[in-house]
Protein backbone atom coordinates (compact mmCIF):
# COMPACT_ATOMS: atom_id res chain seq x y z
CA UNK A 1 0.00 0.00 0.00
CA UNK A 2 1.14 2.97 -0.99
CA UNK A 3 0.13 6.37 0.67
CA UNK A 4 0.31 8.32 -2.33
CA UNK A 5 -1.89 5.67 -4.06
CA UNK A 6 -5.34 7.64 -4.27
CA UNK A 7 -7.15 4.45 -5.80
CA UNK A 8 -6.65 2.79 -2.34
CA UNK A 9 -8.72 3.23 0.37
CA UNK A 10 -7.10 3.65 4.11
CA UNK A 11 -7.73 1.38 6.32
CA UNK A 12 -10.41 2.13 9.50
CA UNK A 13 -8.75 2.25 12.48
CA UNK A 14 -10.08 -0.67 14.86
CA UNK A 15 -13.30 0.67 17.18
CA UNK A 16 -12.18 1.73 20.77
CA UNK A 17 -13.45 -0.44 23.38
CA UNK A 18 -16.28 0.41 24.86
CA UNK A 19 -15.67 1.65 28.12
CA UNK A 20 -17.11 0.15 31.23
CA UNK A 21 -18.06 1.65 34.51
CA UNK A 22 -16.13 -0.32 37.68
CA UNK A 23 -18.58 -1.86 39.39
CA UNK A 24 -17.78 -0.14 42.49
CA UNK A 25 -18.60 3.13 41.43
CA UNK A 26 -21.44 1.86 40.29
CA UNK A 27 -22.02 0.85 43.75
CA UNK A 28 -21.22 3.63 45.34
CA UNK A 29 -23.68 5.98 43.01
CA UNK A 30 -26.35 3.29 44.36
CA UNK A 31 -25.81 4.01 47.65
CA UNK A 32 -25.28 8.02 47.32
CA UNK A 33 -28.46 7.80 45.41
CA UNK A 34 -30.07 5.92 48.70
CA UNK A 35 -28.13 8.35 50.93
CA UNK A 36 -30.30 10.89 49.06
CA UNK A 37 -33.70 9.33 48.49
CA UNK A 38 -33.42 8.78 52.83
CA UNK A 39 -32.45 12.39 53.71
CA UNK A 40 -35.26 13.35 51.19
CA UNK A 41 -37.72 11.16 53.29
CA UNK A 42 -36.61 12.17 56.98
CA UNK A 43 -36.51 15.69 56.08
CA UNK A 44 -40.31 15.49 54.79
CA UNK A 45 -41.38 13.24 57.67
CA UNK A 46 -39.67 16.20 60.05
CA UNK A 47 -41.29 19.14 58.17
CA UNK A 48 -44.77 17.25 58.51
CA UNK A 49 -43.89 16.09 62.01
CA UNK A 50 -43.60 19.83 63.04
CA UNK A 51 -46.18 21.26 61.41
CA UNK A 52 -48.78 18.97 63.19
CA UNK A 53 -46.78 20.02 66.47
CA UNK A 54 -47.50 24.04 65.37
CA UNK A 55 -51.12 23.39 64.78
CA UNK A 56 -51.41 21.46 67.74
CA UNK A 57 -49.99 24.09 70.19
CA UNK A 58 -52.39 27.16 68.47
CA UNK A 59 -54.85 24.68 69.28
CA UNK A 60 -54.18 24.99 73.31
CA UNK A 61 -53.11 28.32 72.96
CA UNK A 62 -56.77 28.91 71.99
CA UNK A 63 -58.32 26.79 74.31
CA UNK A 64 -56.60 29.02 77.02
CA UNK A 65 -57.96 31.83 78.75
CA UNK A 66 -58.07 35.24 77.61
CA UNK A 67 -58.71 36.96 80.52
CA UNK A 68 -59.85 40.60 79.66
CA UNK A 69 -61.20 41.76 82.91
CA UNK A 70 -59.96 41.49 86.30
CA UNK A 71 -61.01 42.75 89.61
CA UNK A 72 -59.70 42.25 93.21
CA UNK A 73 -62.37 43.12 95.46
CA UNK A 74 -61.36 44.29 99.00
CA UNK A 75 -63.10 43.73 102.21
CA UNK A 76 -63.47 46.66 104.90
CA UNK A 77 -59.91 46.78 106.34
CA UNK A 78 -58.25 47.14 102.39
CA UNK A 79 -57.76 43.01 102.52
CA UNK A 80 -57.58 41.43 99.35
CA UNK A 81 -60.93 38.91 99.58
CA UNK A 82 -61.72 37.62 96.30
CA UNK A 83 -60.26 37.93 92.82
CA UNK A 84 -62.29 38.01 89.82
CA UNK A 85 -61.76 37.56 86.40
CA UNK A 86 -63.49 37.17 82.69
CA UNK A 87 -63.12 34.82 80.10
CA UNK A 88 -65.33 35.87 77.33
CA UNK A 89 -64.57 32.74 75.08
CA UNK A 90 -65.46 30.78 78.07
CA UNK A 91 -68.30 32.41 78.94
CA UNK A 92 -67.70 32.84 82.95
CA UNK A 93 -66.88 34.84 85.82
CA UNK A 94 -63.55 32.74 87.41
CA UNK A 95 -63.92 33.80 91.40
CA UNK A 96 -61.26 32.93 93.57
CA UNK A 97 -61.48 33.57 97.54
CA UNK A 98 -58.55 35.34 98.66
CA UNK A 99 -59.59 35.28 102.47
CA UNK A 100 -61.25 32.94 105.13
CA UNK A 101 -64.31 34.68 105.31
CA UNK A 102 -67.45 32.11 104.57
CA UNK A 103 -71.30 33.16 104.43
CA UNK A 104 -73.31 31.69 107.56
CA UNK A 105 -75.65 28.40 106.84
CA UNK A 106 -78.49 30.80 106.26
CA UNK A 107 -76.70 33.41 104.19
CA UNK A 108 -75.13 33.28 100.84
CA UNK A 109 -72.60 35.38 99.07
CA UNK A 110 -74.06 37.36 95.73
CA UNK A 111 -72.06 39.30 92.81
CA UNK A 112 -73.16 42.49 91.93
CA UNK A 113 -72.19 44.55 88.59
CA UNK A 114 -71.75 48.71 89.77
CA UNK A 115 -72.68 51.05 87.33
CA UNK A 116 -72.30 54.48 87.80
CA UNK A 117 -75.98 56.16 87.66
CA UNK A 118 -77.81 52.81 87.12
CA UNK A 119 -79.33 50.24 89.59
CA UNK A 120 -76.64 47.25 90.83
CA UNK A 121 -76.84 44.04 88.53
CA UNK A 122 -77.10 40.41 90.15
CA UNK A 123 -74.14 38.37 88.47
CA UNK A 124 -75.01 35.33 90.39
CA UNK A 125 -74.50 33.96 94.47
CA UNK A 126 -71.83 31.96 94.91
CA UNK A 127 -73.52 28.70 95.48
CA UNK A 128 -70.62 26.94 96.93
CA UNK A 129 -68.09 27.45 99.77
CA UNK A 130 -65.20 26.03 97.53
CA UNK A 131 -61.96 28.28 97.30
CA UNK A 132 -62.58 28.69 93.38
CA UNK A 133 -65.51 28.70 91.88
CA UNK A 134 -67.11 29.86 88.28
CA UNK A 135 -70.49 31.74 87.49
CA UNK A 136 -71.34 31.75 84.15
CA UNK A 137 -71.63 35.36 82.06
CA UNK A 138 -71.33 36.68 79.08
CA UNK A 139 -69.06 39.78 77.82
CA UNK A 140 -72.01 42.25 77.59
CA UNK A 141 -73.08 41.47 81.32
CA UNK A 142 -69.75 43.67 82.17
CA UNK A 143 -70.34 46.38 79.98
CA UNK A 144 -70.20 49.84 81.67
CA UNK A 145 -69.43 48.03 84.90
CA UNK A 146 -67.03 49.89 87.02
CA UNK A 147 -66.73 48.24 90.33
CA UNK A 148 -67.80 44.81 91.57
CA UNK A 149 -69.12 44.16 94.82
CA UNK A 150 -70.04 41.51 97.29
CA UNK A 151 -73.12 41.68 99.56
CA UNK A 152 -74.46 38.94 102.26
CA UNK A 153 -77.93 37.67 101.56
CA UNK A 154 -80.77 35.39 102.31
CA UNK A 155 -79.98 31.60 101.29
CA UNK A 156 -80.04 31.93 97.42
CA UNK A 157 -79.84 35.74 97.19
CA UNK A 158 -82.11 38.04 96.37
CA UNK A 159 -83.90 38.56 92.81
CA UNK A 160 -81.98 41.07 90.52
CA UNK A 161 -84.86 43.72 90.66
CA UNK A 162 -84.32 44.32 93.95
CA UNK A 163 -80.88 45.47 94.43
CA UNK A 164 -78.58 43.90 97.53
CA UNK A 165 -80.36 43.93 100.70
CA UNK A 166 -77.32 45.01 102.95
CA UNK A 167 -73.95 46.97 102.58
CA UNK A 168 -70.94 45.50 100.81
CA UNK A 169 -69.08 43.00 102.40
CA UNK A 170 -66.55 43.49 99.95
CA UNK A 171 -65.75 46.11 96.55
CA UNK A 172 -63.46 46.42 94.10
CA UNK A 173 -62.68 47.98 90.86
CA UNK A 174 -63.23 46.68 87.75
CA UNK A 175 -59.80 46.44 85.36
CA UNK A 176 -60.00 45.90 81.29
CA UNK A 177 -57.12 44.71 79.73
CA UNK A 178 -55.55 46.72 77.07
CA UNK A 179 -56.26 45.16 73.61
């Protein structure tokens, strides 16, 4: 063969192996690809893990109280003797006796809403001698209300109409919370 000859033809060079992959990288892009497809699944399961944890705290966090209104009412002396406070999304009056001072077995303890230049409001007689106890009420039954006050009844109180029968046992002032 000449390689000036034009009338022949060069020869083809013989194909290149094919090349192969080792089988340990192989392996190893197996396992990275694993490595990947885990970290892909833990990271979802944590993401959906805390976002049931976020919904479930708001959920207690709104099934707590929101006090808005508080009152300490005082006895004669300037003794805290029973703390008061409002839970609108509850619905009730939380009272909490501060002192040892209990009705008598024919008397009983009623609430009374002061406003100023209207006649007292009945919020309920404290049924029980328990240290805490609840009355139930709605937002608009403090509306206007100033003070809160305490008078000694007749078992079971005395109808709204009529207004409390003797002076306060104890009085306090009525405190909103700033919104």
């Amino acid at each position: 063969m000449n390689a000036s000859d034009p009338t022949e033809t060069p020869t083809t060079a013989a194909p290149a192996a094919p090349r192969r992959v080792s089988s340990w990288w192989r392996a190893l892009a197996i396992f990275l690809a694993l490595v990947l497809l885990l970290a892909w699944a833990s990271a979802t399961a944590l993401f959906e893990q805390s976002k049931a944890q976020v919904a479930h705290l708001q959920g207690k966090l709104a099934k707590m109280p929101q006090i808005r209104e508080i009152a300490v009412l005082l006895d004669d002396k300037g003794a805290p003797a029973l703390l008061v406070t409002m839970d609108p999304t509850s619905a009730v009056l939380q009272l909490q006796r501060l002192n040892d001072v209990k009705e008598g077995q024919e008397d009983s303890m009623q609430l009374w809403a002061v406003r100023p230049g209207q006649p007292m409001q009945s919020l309920g007689v404290l049924e029980t001698k328990l240290k805490t106890l609840q009355l139930p009420a709605k937002a608009d039954d403090l509306k206007d209300v100033t003070e809160l006050a305490i008078s000694v009844e007749n078992k079971g109180g005395v109808p709204a109409t009529q207004g409390p029968r003797l002076p306060w046992l104890f009085k306090g002032a009525l405190v909103r919370k700033a919104m």
